[in-house]
PDB file of N, CA and C in Angstrom:
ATOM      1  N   UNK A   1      10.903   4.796 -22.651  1.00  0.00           N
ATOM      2  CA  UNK A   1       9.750   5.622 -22.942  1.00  0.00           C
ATOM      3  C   UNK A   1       9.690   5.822 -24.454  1.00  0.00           C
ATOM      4  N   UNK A   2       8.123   6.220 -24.917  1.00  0.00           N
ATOM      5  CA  UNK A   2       8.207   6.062 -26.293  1.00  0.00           C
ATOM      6  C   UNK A   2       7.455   7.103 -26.595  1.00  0.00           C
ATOM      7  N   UNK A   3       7.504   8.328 -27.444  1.00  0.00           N
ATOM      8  CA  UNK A   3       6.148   9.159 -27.642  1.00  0.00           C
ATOM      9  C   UNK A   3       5.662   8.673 -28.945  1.00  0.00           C
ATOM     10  N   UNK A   4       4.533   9.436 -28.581  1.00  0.00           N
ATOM     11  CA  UNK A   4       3.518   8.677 -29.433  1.00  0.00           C
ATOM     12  C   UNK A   4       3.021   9.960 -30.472  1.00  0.00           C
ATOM     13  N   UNK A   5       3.689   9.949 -31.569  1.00  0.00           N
ATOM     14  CA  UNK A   5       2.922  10.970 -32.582  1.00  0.00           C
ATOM     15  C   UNK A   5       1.847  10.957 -33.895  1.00  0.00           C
ATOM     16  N   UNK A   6       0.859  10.099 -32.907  1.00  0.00           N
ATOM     17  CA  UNK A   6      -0.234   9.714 -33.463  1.00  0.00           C
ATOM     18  C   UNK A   6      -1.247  10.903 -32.824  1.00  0.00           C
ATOM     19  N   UNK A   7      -1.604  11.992 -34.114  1.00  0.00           N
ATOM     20  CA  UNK A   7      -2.690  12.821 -33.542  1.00  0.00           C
ATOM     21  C   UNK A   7      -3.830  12.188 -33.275  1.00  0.00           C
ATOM     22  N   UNK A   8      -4.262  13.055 -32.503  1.00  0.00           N
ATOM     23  CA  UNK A   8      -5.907  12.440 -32.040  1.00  0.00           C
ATOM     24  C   UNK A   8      -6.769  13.789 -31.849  1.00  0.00           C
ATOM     25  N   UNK A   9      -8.191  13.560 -31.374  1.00  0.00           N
ATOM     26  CA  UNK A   9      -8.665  14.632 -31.027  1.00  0.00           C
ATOM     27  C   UNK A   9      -9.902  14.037 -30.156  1.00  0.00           C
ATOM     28  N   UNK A  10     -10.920  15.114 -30.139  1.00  0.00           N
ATOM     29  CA  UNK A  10     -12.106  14.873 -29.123  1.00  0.00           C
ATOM     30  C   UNK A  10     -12.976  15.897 -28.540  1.00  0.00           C
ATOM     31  N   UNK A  11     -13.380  15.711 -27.268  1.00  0.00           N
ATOM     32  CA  UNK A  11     -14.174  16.688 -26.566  1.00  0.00           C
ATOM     33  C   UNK A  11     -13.884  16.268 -25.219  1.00  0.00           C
ATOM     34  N   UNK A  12     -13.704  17.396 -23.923  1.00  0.00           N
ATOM     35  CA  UNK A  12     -13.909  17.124 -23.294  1.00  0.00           C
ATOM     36  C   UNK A  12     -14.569  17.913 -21.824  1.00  0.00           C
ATOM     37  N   UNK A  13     -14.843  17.484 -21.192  1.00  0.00           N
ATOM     38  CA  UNK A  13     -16.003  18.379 -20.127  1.00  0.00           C
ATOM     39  C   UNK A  13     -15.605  18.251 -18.880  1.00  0.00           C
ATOM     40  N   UNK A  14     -15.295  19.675 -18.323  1.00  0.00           N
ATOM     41  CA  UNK A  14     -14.675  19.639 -16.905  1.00  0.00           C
ATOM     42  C   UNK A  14     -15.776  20.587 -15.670  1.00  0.00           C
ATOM     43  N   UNK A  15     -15.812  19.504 -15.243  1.00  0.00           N
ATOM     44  CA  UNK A  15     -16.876  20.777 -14.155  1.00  0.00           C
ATOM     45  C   UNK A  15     -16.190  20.184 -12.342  1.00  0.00           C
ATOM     46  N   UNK A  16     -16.285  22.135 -12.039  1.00  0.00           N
ATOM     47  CA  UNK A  16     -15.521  21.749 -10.792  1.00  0.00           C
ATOM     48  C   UNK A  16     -16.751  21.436  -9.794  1.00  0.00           C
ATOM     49  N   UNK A  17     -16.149  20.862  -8.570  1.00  0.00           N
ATOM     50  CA  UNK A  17     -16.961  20.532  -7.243  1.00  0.00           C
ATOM     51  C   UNK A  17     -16.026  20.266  -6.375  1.00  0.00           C
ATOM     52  N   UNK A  18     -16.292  21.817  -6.013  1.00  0.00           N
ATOM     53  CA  UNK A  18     -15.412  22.095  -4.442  1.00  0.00           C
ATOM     54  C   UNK A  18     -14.240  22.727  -5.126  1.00  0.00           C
ATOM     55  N   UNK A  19     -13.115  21.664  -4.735  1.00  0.00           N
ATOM     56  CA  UNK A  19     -11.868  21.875  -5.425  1.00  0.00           C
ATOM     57  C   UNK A  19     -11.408  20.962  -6.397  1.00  0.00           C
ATOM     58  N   UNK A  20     -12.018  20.017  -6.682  1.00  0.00           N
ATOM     59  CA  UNK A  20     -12.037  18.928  -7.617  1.00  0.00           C
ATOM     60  C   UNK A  20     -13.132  18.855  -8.852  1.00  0.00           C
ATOM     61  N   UNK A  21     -11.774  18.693  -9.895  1.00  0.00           N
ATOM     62  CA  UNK A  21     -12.832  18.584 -11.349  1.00  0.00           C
ATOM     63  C   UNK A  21     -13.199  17.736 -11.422  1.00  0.00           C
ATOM     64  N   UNK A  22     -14.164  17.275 -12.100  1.00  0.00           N
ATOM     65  CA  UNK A  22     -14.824  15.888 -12.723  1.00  0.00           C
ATOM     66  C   UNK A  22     -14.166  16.015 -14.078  1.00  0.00           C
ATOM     67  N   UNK A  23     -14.277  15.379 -14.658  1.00  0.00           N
ATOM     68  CA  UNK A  23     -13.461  15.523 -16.043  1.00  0.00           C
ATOM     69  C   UNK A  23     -14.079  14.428 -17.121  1.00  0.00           C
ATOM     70  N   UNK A  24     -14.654  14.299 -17.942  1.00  0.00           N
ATOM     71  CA  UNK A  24     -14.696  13.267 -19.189  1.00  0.00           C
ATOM     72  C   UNK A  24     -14.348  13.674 -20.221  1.00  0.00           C
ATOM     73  N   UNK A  25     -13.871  12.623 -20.696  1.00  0.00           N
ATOM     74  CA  UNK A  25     -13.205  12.926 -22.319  1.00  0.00           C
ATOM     75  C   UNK A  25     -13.757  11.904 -23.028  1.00  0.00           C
ATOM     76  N   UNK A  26     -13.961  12.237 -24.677  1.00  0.00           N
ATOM     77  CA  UNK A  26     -14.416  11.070 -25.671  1.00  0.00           C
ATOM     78  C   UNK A  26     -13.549  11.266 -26.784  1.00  0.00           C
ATOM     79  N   UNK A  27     -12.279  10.371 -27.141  1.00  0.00           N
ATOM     80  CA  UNK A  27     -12.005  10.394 -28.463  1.00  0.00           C
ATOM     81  C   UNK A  27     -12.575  10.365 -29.507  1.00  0.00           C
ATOM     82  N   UNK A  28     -12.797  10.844 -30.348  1.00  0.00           N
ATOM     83  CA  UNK A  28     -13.677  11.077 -31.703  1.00  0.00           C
ATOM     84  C   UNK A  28     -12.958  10.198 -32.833  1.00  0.00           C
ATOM     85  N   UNK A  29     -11.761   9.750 -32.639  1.00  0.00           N
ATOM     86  CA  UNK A  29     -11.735   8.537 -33.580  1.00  0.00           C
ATOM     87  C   UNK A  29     -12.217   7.351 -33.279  1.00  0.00           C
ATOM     88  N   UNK A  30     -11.609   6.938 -31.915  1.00  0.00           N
ATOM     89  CA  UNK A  30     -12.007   5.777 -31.589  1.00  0.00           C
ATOM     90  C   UNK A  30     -13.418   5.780 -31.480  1.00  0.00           C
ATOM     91  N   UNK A  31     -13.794   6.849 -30.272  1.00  0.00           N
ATOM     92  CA  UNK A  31     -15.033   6.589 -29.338  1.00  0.00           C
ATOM     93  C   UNK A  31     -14.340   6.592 -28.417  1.00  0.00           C
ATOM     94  N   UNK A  32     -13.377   5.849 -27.861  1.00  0.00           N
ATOM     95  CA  UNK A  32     -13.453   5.840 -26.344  1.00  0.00           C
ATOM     96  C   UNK A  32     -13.296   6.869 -25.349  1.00  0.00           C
ATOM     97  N   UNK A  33     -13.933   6.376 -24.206  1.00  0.00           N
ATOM     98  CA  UNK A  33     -14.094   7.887 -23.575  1.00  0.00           C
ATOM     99  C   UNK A  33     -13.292   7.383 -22.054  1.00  0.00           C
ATOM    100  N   UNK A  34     -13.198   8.551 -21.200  1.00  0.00           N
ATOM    101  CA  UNK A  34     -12.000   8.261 -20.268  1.00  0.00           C
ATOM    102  C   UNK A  34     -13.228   9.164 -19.070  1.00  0.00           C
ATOM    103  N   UNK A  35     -12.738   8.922 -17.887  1.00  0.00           N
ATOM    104  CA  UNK A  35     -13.365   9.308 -17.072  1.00  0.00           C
ATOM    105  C   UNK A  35     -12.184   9.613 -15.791  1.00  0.00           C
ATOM    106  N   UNK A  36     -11.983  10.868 -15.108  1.00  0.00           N
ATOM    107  CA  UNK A  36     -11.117  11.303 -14.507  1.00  0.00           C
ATOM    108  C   UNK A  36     -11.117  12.498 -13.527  1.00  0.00           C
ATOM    109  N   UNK A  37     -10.186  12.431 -12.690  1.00  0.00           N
ATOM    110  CA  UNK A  37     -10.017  13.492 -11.787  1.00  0.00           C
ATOM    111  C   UNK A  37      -8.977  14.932 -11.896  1.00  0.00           C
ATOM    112  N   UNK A  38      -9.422  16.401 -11.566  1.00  0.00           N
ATOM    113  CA  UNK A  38      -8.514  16.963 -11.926  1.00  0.00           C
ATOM    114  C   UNK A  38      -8.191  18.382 -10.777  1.00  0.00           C
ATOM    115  N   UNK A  39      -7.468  18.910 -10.785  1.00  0.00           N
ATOM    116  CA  UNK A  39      -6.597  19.861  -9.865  1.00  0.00           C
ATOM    117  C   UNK A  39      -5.965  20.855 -10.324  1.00  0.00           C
ATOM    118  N   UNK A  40      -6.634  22.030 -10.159  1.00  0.00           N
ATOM    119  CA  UNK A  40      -5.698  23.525 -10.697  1.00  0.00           C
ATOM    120  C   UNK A  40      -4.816  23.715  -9.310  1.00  0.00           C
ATOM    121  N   UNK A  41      -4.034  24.321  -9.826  1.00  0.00           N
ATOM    122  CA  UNK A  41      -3.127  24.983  -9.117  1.00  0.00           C
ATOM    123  C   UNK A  41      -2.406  26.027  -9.694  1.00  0.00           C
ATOM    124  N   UNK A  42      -2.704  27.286  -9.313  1.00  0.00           N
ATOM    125  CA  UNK A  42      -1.964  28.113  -9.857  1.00  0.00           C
ATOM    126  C   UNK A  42      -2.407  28.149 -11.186  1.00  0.00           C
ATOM    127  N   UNK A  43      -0.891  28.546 -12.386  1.00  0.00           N
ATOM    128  CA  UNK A  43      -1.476  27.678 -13.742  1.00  0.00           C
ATOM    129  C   UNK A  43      -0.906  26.739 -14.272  1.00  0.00           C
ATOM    130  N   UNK A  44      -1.883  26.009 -13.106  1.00  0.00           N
ATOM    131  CA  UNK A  44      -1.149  24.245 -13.268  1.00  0.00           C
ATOM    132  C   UNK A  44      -2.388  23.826 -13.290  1.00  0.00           C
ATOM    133  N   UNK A  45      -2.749  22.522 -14.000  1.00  0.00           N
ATOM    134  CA  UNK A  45      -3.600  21.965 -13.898  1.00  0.00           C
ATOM    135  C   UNK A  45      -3.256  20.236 -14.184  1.00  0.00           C
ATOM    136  N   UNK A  46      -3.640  19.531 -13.156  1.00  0.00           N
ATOM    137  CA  UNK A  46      -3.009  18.121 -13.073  1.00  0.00           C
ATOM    138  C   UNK A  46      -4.181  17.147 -13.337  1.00  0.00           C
ATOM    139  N   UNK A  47      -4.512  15.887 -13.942  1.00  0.00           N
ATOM    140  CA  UNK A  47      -5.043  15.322 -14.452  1.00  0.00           C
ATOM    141  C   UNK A  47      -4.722  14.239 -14.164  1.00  0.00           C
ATOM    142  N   UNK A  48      -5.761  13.042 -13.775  1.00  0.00           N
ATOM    143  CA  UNK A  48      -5.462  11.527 -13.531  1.00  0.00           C
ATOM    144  C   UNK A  48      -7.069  11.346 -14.617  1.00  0.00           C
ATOM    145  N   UNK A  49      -6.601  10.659 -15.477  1.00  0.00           N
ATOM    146  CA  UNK A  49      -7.577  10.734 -16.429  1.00  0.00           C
ATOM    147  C   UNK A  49      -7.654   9.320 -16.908  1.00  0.00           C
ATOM    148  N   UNK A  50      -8.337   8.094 -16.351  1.00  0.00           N
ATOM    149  CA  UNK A  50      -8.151   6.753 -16.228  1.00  0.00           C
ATOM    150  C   UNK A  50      -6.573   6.087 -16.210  1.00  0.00           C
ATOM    151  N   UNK A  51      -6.268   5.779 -17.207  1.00  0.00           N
ATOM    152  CA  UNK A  51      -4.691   5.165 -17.201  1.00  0.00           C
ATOM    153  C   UNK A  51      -3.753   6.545 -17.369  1.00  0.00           C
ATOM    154  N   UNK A  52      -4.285   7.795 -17.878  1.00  0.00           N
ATOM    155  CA  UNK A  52      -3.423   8.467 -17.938  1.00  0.00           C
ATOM    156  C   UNK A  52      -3.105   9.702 -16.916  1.00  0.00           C
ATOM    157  N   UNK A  53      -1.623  10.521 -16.687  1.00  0.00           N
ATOM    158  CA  UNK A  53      -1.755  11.158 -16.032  1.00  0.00           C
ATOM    159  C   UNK A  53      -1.081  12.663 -16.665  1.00  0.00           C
ATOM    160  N   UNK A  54      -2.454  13.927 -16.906  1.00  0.00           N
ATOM    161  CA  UNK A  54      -1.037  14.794 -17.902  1.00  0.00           C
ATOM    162  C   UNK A  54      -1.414  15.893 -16.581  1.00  0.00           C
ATOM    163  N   UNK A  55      -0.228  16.841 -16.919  1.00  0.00           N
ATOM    164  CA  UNK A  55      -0.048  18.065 -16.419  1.00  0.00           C
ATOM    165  C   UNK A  55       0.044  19.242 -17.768  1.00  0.00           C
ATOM    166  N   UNK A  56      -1.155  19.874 -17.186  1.00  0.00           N
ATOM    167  CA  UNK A  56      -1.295  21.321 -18.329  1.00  0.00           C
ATOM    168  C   UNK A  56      -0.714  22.342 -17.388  1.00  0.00           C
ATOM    169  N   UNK A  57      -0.360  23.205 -18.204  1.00  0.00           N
ATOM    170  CA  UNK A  57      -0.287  24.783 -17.942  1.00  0.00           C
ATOM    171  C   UNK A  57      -1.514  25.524 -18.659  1.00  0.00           C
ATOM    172  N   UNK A  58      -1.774  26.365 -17.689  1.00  0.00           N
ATOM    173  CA  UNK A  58      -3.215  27.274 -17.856  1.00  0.00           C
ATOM    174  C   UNK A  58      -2.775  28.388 -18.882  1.00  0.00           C
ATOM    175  N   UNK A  59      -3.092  28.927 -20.190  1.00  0.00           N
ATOM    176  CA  UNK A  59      -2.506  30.334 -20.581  1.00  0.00           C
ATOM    177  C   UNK A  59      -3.659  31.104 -20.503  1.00  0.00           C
ATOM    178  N   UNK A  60      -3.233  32.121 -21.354  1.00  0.00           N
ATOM    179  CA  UNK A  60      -4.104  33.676 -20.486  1.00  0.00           C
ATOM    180  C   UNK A  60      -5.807  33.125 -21.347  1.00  0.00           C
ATOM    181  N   UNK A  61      -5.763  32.790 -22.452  1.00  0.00           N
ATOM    182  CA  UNK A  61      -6.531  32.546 -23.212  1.00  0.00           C
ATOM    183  C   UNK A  61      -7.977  31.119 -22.643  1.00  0.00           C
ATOM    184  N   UNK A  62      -7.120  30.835 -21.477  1.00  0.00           N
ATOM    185  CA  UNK A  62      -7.807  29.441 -20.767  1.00  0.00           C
ATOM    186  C   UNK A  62      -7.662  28.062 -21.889  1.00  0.00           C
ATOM    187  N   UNK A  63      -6.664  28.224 -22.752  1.00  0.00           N
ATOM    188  CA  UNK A  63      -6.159  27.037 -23.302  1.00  0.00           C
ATOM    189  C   UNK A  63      -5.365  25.997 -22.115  1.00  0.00           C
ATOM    190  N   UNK A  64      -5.304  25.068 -22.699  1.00  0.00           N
ATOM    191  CA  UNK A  64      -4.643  23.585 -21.838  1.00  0.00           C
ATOM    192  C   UNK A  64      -3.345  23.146 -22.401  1.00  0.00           C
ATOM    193  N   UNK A  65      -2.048  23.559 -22.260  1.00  0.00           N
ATOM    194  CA  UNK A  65      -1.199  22.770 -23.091  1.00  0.00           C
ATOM    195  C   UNK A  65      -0.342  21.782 -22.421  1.00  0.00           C
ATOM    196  N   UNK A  66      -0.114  20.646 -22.583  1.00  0.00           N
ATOM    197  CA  UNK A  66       0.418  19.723 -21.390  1.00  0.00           C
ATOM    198  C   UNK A  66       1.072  18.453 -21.824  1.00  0.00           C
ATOM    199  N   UNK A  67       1.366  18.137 -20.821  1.00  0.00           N
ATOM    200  CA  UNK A  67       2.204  16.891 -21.360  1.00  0.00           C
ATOM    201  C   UNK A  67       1.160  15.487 -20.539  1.00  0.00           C
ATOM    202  N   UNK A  68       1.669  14.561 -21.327  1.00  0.00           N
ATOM    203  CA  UNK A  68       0.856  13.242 -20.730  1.00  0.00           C
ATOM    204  C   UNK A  68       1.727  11.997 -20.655  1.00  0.00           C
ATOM    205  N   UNK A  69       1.416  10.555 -19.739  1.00  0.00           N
ATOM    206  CA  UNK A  69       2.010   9.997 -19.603  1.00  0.00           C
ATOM    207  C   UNK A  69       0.881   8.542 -19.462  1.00  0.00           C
ATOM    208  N   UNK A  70       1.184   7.233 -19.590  1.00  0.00           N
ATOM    209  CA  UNK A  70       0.612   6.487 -19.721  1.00  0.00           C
ATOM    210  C   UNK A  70       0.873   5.618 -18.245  1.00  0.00           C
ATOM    211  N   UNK A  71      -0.076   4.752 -17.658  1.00  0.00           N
ATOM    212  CA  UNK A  71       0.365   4.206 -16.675  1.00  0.00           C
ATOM    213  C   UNK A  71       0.770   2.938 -16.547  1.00  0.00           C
ATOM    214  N   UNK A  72       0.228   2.073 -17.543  1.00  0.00           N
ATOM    215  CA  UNK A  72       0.566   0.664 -18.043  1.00  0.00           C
ATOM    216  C   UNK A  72       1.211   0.340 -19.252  1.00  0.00           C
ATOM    217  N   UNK A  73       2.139   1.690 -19.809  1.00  0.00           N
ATOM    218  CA  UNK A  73       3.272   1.345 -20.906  1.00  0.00           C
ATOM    219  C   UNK A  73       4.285   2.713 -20.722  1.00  0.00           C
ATOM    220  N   UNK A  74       4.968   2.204 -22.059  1.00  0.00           N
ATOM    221  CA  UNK A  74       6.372   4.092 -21.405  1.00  0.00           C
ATOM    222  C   UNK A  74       5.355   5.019 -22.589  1.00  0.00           C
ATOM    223  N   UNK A  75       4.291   4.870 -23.051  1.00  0.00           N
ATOM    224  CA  UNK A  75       3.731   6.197 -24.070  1.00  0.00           C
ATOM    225  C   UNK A  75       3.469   7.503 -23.650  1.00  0.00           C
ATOM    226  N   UNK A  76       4.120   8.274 -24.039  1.00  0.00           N
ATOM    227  CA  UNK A  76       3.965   9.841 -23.653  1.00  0.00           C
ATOM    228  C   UNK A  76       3.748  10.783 -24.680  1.00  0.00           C
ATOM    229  N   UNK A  77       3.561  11.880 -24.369  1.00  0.00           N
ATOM    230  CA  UNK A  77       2.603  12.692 -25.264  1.00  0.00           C
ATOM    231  C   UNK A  77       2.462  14.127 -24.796  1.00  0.00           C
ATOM    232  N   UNK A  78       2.494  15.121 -26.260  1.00  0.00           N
ATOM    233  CA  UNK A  78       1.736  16.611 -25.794  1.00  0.00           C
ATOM    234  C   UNK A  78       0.217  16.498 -26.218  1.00  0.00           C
ATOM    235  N   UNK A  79      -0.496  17.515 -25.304  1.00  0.00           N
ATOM    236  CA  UNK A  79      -1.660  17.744 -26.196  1.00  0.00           C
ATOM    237  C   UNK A  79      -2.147  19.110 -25.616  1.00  0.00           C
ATOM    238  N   UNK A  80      -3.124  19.552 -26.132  1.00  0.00           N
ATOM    239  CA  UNK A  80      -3.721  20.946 -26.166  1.00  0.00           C
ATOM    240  C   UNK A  80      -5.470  21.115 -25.829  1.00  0.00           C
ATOM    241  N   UNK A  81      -5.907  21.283 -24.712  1.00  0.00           N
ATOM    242  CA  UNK A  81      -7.070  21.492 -24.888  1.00  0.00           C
ATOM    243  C   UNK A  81      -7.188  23.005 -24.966  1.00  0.00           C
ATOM    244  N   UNK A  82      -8.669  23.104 -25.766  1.00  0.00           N
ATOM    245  CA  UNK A  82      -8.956  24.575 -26.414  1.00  0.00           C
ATOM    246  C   UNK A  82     -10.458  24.430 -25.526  1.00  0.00           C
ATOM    247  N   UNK A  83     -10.566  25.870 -24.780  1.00  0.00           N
ATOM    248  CA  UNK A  83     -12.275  25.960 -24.583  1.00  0.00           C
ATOM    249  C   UNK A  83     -12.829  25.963 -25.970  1.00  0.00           C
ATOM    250  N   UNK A  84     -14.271  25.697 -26.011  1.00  0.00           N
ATOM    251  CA  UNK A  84     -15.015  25.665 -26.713  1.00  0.00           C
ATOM    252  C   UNK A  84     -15.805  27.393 -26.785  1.00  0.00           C
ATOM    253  N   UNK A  85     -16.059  27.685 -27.673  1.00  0.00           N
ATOM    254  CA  UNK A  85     -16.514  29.199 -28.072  1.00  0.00           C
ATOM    255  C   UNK A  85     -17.809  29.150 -28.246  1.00  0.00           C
TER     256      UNK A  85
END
């Protein structure tokens, strides 16, 4: 396994249905955008987000902080989503 401490950033948009999020994301360096499925639990929140798969923890603030994992190499990763204000 290898982490990867190449920052990045983006936007991304989660809307639930039912019990399942829809989820898209767009990197803002690249462009590329990811399209994915997602699952609270508790304050857990689990993510299959095209090749990748992270697990956040929910904090009081409704921030995202989580870890990620790649499915077609060993690249792993933290990252942080922030609601938007």
């Amino acid at each position: 396994m290898r982490a990867n401490p190449a920052p990045y950033g983006g936007d991304c948009t989660l809307l639930l249905s039912g019990e399942v999020y829809d989820v898209n994301c767009v990197n803002e360096g690249s462009g590329d955008k990811y399209v994915g499925k997602g699952l609270r639990r508790g304050d857990l929140f689990s993510l299959y987000l095209g090749e990748y798969l992270v697990v956040y923890r929910i904090e009081s603030d409704g921030t995202l902080v989580g870890n990620w994992a790649h499915s077609r190499s060993n690249d792993y990763g933290k990252e942080t989503l922030r609601p938007k204000k």
